[in-house]
Protein backbone atom coordinates (compact mmCIF):
# COMPACT_ATOMS: atom_id res chain seq x y z
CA UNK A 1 -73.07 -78.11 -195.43
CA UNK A 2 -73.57 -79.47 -199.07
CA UNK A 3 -69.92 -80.24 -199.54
CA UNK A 4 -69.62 -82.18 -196.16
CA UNK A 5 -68.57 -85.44 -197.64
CA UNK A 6 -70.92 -87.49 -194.63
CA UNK A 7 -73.68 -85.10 -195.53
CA UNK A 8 -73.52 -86.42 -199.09
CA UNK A 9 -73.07 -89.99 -197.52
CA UNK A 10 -76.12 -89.60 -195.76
CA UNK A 11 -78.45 -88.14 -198.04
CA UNK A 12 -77.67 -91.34 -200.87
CA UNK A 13 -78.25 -93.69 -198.26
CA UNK A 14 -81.95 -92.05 -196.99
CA UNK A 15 -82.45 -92.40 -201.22
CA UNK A 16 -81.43 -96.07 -201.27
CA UNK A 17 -83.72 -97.04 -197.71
CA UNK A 18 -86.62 -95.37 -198.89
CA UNK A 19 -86.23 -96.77 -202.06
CA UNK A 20 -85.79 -100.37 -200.55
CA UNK A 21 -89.03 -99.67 -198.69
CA UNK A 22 -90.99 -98.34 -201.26
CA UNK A 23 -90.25 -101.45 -203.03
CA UNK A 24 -90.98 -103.94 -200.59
CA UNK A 25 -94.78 -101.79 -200.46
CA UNK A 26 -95.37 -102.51 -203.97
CA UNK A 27 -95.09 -105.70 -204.21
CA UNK A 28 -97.49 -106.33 -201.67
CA UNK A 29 -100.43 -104.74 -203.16
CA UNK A 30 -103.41 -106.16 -203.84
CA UNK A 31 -104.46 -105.69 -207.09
CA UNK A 32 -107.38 -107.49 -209.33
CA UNK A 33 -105.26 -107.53 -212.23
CA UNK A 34 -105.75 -110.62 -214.16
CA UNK A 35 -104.96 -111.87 -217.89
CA UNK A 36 -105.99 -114.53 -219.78
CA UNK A 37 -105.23 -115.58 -223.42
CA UNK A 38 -107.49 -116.82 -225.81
CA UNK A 39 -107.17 -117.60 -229.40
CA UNK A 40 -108.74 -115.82 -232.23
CA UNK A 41 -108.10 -115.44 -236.07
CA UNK A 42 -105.01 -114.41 -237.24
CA UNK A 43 -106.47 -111.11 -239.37
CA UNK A 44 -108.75 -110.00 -235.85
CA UNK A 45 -107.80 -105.97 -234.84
CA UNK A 46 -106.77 -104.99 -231.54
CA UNK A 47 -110.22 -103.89 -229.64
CA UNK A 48 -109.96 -100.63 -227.49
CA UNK A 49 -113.40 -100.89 -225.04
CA UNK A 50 -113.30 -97.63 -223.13
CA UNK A 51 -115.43 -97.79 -219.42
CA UNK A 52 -118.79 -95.22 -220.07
CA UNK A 53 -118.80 -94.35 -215.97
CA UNK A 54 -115.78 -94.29 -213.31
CA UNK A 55 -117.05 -97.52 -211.59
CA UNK A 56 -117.22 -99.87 -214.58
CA UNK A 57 -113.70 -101.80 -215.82
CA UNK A 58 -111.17 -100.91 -219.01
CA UNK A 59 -110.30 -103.76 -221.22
CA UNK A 60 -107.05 -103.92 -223.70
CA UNK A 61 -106.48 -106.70 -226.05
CA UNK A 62 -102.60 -106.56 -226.60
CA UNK A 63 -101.67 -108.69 -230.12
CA UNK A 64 -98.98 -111.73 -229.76
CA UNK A 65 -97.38 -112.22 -233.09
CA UNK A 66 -95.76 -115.56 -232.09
CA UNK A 67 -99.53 -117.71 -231.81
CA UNK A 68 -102.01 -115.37 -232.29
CA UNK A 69 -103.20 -114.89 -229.14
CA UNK A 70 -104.75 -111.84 -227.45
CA UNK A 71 -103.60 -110.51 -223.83
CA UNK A 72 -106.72 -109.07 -222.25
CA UNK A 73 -105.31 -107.18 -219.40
CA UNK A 74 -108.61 -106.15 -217.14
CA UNK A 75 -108.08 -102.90 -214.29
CA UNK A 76 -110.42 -101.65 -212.28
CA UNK A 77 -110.83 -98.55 -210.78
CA UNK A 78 -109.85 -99.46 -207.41
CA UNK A 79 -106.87 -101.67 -208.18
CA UNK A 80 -105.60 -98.64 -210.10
CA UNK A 81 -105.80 -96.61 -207.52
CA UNK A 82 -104.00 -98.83 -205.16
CA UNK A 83 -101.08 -99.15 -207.91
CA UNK A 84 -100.75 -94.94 -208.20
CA UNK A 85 -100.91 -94.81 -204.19
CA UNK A 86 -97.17 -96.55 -204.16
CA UNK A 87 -95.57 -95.49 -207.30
CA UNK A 88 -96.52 -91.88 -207.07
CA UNK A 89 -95.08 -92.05 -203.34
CA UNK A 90 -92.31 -94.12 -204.63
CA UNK A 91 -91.19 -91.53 -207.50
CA UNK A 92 -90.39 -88.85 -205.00
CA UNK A 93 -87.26 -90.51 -204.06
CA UNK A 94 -85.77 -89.50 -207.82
CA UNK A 95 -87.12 -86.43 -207.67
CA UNK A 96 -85.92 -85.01 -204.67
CA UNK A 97 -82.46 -87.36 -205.64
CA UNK A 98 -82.57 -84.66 -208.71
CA UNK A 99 -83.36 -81.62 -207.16
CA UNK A 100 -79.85 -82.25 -204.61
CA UNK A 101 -77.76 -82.97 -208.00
CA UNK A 102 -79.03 -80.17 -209.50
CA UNK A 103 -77.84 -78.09 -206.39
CA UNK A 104 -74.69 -79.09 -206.92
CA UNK A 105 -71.88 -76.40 -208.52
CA UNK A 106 -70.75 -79.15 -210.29
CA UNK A 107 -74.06 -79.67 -212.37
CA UNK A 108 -73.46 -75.22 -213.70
CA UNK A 109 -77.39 -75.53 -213.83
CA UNK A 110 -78.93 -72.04 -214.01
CA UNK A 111 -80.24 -70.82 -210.17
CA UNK A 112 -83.59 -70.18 -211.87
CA UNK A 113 -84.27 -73.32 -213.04
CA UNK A 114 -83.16 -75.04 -209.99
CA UNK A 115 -86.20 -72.88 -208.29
CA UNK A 116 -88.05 -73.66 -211.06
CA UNK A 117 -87.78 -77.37 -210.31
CA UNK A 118 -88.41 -76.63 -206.62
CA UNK A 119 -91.59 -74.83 -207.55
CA UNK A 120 -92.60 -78.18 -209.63
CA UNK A 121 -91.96 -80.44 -206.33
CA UNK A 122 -93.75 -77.88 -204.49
CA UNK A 123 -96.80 -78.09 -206.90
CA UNK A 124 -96.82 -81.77 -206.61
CA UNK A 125 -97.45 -81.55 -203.01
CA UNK A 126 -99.55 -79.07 -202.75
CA UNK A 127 -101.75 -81.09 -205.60
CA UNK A 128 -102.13 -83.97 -203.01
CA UNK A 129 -104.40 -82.48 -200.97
CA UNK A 130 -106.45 -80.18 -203.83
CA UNK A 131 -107.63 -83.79 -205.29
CA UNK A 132 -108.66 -85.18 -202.41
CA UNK A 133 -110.23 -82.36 -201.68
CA UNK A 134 -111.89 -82.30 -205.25
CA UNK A 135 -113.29 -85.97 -204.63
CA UNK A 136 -114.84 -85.83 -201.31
CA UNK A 137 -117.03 -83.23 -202.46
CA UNK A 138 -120.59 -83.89 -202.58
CA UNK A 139 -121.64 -85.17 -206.11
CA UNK A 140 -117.80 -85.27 -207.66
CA UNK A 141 -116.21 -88.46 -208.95
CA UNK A 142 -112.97 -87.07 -210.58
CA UNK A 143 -110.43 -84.41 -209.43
CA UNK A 144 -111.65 -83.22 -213.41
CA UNK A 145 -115.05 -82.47 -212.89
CA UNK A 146 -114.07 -79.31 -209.85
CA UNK A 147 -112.41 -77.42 -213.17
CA UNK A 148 -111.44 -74.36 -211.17
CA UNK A 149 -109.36 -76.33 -208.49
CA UNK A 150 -107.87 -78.62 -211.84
CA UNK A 151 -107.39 -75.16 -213.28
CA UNK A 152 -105.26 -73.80 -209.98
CA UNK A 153 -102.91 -77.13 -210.06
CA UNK A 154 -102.68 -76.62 -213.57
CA UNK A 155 -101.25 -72.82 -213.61
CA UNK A 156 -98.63 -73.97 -210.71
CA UNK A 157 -96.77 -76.63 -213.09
CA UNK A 158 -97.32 -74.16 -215.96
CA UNK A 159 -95.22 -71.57 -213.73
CA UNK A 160 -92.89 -73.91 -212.56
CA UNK A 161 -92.00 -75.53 -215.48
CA UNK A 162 -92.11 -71.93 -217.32
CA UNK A 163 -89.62 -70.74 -215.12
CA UNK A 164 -87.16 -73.58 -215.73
CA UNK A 165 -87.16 -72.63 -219.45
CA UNK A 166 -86.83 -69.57 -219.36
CA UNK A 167 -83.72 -70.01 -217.02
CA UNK A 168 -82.36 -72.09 -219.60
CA UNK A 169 -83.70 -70.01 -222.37
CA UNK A 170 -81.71 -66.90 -220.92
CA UNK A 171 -78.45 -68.67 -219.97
CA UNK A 172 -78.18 -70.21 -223.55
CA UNK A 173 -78.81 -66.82 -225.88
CA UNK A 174 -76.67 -64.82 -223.34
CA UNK A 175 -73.49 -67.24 -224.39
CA UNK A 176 -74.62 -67.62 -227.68
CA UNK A 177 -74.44 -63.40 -228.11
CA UNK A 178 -71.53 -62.81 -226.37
CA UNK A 179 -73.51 -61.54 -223.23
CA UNK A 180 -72.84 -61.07 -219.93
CA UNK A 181 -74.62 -63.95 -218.04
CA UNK A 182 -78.53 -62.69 -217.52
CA UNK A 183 -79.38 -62.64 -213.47
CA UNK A 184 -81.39 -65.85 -213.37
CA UNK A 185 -78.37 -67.45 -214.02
CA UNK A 186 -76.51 -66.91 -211.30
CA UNK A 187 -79.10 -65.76 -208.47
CA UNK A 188 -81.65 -67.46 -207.34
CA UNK A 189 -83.47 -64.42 -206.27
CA UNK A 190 -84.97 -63.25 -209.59
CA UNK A 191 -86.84 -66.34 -210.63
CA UNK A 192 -87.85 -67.29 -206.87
CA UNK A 193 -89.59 -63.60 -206.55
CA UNK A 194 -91.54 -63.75 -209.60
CA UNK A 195 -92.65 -67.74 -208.30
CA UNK A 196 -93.89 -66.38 -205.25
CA UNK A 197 -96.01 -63.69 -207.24
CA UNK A 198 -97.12 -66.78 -209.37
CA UNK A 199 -97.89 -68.80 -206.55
CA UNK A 200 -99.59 -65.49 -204.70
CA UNK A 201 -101.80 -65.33 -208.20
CA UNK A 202 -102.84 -68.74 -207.29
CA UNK A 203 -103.58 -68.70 -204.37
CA UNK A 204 -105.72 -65.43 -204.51
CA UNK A 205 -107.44 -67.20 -207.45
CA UNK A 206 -108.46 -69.81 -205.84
CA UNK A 207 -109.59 -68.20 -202.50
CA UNK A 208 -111.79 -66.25 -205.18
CA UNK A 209 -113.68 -68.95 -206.50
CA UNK A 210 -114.07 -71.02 -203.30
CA UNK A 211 -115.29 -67.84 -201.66
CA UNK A 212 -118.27 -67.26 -204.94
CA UNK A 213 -120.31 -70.05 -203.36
CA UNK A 214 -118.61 -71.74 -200.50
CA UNK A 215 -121.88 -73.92 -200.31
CA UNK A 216 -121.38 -75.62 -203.60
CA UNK A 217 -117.95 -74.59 -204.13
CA UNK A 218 -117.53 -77.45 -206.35
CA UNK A 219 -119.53 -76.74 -209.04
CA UNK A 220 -117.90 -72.88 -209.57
CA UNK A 221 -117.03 -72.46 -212.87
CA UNK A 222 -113.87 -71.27 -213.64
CA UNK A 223 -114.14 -67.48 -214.14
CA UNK A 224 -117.84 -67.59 -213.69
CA UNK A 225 -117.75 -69.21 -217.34
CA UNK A 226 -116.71 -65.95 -219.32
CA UNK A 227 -113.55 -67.08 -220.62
CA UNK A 228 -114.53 -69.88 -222.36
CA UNK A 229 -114.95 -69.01 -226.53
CA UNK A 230 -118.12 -70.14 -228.61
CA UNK A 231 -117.86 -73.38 -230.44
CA UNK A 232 -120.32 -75.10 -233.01
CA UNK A 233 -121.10 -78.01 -230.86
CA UNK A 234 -122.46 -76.77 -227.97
CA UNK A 235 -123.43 -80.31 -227.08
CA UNK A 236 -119.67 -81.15 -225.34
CA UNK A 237 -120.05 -77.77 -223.29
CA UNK A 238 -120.84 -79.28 -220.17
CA UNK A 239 -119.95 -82.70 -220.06
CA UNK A 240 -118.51 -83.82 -216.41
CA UNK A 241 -115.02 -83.76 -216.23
CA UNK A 242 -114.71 -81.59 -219.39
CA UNK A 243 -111.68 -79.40 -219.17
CA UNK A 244 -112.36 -75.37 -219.63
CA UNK A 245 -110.93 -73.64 -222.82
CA UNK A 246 -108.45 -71.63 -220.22
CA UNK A 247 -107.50 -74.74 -218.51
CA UNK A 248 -106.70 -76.16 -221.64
CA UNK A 249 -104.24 -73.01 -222.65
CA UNK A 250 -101.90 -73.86 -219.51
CA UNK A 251 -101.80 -77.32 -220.42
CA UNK A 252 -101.00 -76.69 -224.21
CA UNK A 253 -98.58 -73.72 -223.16
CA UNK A 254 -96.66 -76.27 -220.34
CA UNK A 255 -96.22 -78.77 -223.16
CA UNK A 256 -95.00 -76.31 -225.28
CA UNK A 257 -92.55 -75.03 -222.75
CA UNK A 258 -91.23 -78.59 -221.73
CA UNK A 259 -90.23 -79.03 -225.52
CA UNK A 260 -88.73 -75.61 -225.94
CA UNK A 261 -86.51 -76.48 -222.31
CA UNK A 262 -85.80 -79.66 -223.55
CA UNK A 263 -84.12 -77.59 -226.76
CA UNK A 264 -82.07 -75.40 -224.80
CA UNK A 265 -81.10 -78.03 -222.00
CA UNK A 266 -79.22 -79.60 -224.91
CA UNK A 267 -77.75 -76.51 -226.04
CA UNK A 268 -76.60 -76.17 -222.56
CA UNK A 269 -74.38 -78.91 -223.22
CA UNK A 270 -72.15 -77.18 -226.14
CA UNK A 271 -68.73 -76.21 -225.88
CA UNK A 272 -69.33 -72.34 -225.78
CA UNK A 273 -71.93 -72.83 -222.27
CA UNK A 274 -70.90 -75.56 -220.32
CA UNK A 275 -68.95 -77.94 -222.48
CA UNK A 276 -70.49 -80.94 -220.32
CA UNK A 277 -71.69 -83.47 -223.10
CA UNK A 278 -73.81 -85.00 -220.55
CA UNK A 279 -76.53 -82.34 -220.87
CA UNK A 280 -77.57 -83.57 -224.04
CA UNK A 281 -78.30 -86.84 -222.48
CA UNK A 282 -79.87 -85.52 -219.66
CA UNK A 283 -82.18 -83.64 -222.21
CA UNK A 284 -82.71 -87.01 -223.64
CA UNK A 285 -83.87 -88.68 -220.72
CA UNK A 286 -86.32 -85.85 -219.47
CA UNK A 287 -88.01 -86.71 -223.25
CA UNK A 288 -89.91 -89.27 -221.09
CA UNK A 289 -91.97 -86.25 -219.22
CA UNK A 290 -92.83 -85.59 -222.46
CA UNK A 291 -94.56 -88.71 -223.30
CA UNK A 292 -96.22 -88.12 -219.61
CA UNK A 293 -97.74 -84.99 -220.68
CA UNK A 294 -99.01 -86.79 -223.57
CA UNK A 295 -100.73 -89.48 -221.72
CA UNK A 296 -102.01 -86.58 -219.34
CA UNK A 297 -103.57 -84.84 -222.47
CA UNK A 298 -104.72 -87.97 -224.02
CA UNK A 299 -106.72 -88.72 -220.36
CA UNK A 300 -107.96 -85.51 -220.39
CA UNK A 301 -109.51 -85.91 -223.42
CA UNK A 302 -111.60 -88.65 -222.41
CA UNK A 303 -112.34 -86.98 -218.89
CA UNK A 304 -110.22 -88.91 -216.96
CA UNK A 305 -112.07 -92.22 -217.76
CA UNK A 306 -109.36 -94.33 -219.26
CA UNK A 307 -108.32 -96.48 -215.97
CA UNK A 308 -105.46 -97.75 -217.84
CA UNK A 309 -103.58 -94.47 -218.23
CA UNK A 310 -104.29 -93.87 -214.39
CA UNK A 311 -101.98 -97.17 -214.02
CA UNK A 312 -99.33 -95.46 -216.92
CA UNK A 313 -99.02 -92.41 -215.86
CA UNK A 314 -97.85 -93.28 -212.45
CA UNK A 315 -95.26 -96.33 -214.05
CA UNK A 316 -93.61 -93.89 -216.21
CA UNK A 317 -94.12 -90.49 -213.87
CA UNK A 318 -91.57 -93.14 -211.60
CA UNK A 319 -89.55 -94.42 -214.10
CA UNK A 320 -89.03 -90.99 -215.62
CA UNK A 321 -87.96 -89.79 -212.23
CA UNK A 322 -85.09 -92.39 -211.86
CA UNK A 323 -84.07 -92.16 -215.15
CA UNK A 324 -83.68 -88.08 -214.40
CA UNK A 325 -81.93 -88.57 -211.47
CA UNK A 326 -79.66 -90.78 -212.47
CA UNK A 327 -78.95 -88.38 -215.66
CA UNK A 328 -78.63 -85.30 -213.01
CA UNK A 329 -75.79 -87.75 -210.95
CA UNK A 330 -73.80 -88.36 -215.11
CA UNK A 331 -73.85 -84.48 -215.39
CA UNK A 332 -72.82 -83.76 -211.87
CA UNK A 333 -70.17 -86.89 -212.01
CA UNK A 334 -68.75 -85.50 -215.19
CA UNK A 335 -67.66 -82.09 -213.88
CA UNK A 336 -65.58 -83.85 -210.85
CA UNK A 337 -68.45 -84.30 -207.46
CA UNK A 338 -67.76 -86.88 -205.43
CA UNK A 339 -70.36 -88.35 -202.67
CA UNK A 340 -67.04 -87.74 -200.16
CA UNK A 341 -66.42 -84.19 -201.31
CA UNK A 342 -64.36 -82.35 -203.29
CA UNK A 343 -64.20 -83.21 -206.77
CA UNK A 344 -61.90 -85.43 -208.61
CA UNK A 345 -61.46 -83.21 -211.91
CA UNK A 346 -61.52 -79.19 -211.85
CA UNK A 347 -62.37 -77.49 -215.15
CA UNK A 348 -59.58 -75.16 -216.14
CA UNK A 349 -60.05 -71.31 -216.11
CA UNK A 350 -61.41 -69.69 -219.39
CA UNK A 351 -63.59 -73.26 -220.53
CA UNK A 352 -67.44 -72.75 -220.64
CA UNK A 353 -69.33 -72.44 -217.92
CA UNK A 354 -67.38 -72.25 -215.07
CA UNK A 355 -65.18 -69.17 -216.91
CA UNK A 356 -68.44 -67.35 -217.50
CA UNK A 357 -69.08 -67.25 -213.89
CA UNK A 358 -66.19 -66.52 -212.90
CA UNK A 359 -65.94 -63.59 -214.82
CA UNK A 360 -69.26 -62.43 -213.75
CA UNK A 361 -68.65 -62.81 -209.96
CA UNK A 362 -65.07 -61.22 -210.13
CA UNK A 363 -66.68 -58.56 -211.95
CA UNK A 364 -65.63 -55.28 -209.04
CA UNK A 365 -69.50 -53.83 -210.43
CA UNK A 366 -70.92 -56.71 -210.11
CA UNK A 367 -72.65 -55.98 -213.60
CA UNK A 368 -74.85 -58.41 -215.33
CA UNK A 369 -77.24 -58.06 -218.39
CA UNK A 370 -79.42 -55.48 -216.99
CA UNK A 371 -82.99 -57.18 -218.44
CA UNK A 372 -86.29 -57.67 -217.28
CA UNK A 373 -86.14 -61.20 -215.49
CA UNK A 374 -89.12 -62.42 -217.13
CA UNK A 375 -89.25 -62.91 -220.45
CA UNK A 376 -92.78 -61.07 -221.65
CA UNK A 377 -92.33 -61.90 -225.28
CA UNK A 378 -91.27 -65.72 -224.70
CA UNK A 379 -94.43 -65.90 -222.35
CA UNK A 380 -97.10 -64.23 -224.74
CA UNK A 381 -95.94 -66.76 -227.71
CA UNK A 382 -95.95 -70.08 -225.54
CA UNK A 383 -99.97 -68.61 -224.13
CA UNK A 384 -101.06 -67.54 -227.41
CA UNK A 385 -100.22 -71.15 -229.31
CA UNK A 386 -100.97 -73.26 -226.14
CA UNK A 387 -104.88 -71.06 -226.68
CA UNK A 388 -104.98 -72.47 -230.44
CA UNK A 389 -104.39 -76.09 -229.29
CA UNK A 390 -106.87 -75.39 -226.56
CA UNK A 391 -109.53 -74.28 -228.79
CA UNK A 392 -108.94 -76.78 -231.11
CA UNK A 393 -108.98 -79.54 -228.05
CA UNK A 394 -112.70 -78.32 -227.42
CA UNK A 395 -114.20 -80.73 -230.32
CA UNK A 396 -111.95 -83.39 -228.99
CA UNK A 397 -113.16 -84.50 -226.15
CA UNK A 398 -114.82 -88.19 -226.38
């Protein structure tokens, strides 16, 4: 079905309409986004005026070095929430336009990752309803402030995005020893079975917590509280919207584990595992979900009250997923895949990639490196740093 040529057709023109409509949506929304200049002295500091409740507004003085003038661009809470309502909508286009390229035998991406990037849509679908959820509670103003249920959506990116490195992880070392190509490579039933266990965890989690008071559900703390280390100031322990110390870990550990896929996406791109150059810029342009993490963390640290990073995140969460999907379409394009089928240039037998899987599906055993499919040691190390981030990211929070 994937290599019908007016499949193909089909699914780049859905992309393009839904693109088309999602901008005509934006532009119409009504926002209370104003600026005004004013003039001040040439040696005055930016000001950074940070909103003390959820209802009040965010202001940013932005210098001009040409006359001196500030930019004071005001946002309030509701016009921020109208901008996220079309861009996060409006982002899905690249990143299900990404998940088809990356389905593509053309792309040689690992099988795991590609259900590791699955898992990650997944998550972001399933974290539509958990905040909305979150803030009709009684008494709850930010998706932060229900930790357990921030914890839940938390653990699913951390396994989805865990997966994907690993896959990559894997795939690189095995061609780097010499080894024969490590299941998650190329099945997609080793990494999908230990997801679903992941997701299982969740879910089981989460029924676990809701179930300990289902009156006042909201207000559970994550593990009844018992996970969560002593620290000096013991004022910041319960400050609404204050992430727990084990919600913190996953968030440290996905951060790390975005870098470390980032590392071995580009090593993907040498001669001895693909020999497709245009890895390493696909690992470049994924750097941008890097700087989204950051302004996640950054957020996070001031409990989700900085209205301007709820207007951020969303730009460059749908920026970052055009720029991705247009880097998935270079790799893809590069090893021959056409939108009409076929492919316009075949690698040649015994050249990266596509020799290594050959050999392993000719293989009359069908014999592969016989490991465990997840990587327990890999896991531990990203958990145990992301843990002394987290502790550390206790005294941090404003």
């Amino acid at each position: 079905m994937f290599g019908n040529p007016r499949f193909n057709l089909t699914c780049c023109l859905l992309i393009l309409i839904s693109a088309l409509q999602y901008t005509h949506e934006f532009t119409a929304i009504p926002t209370s986004i104003r600026t005004s200049k004013r003039i001040v002295r040439k040696n005055t500091k930016t000001k950074y005026i940070a909103s003390k409740t959820f209802h009040e507004k965010i202001m940013i003085t932005i210098p001009n070095d040409h006359d001196h003038t500030f930019l004071s661009l005001a946002i309030d809470p509701a016009s921020a929430s109208a901008i996220a309502s079309k861009l996060y909508p409006a982002a899905m286009i690249g990143t299900i336009g990404e998940l088809y390229f990356r389905t593509r035998k053309e792309m040689e991406s690992p099988r795991g990752s590609v259900v590791g990037y699955t898992a990650q849509i997944i998550t972001i679908i399933l974290s539509i309803p958990m905040i909305a959820v979150a803030k009709n509670a009684p008494g709850v103003q930010s998706f932060l402030e229900v930790d357990w249920l921030h914890f839940i959506e938390t653990f699913l990116f951390w396994a989805s995005i865990h997966v994907q490195t690993m896959s990559f992880r894997q795939a690189v070392l095995a061609v780097e020893r010499k080894e024969p190509l490590p299941k998650s490579v190329i099945s997609y039933r080793p990494m999908a079975i230990n997801t679903i266990f992941l997701f299982l965890t969740a879910f089981i989690l989460a029924t676990a917590h809701y179930q300990y008071d289902a009156t006042t559900w909201q207000n559970t703390p994550l593990f009844g509280g018992y996970l969560t280390p002593p620290t000096p100031n013991e004022s910041i322990a319960h400050l609404p919207g204050e992430l727990s110390y084990t919600t913190w870990i996953f968030h440290w550990s996905m951060v790390i584990d975005y870098l470390v896929m980032l590392l071995y996406m580009w090593r993907w791109g040498d001669v001895d595992c693909t020999g497709n150059e245009k890895w390493k810029s696909f690992a470049l342009m994924n750097i941008l979900s890097c700087v989204i993490n950051g302004v996640v963390i950054i957020n996070h640290f001031h409990r989700d009250r900085l209205v301007v990073l709820k207007v951020i995140h969303p730009l460059l969460v749908f920026i970052g997923s055009i720029v991705t999907m247009v880097g998935s379409f270079a790799v893809a394009r590069a090893n021959g895949w056409s939108v009409f089928g076929g492919t316009d240039r075949m690698k040649t037998v015994g050249q990266g990639f596509s020799s290594l899987l050959l050999e392993a599906k000719e293989n009359s055993n069908g014999v592969v490196r016989t490991v465990k499919d997840w990587d327990n040691s890999y896991t531990l190390a990203s958990v145990l740093v992301g843990a002394v981030f987290s502790y550390f990211s206790l005294f941090l929070v404003a």
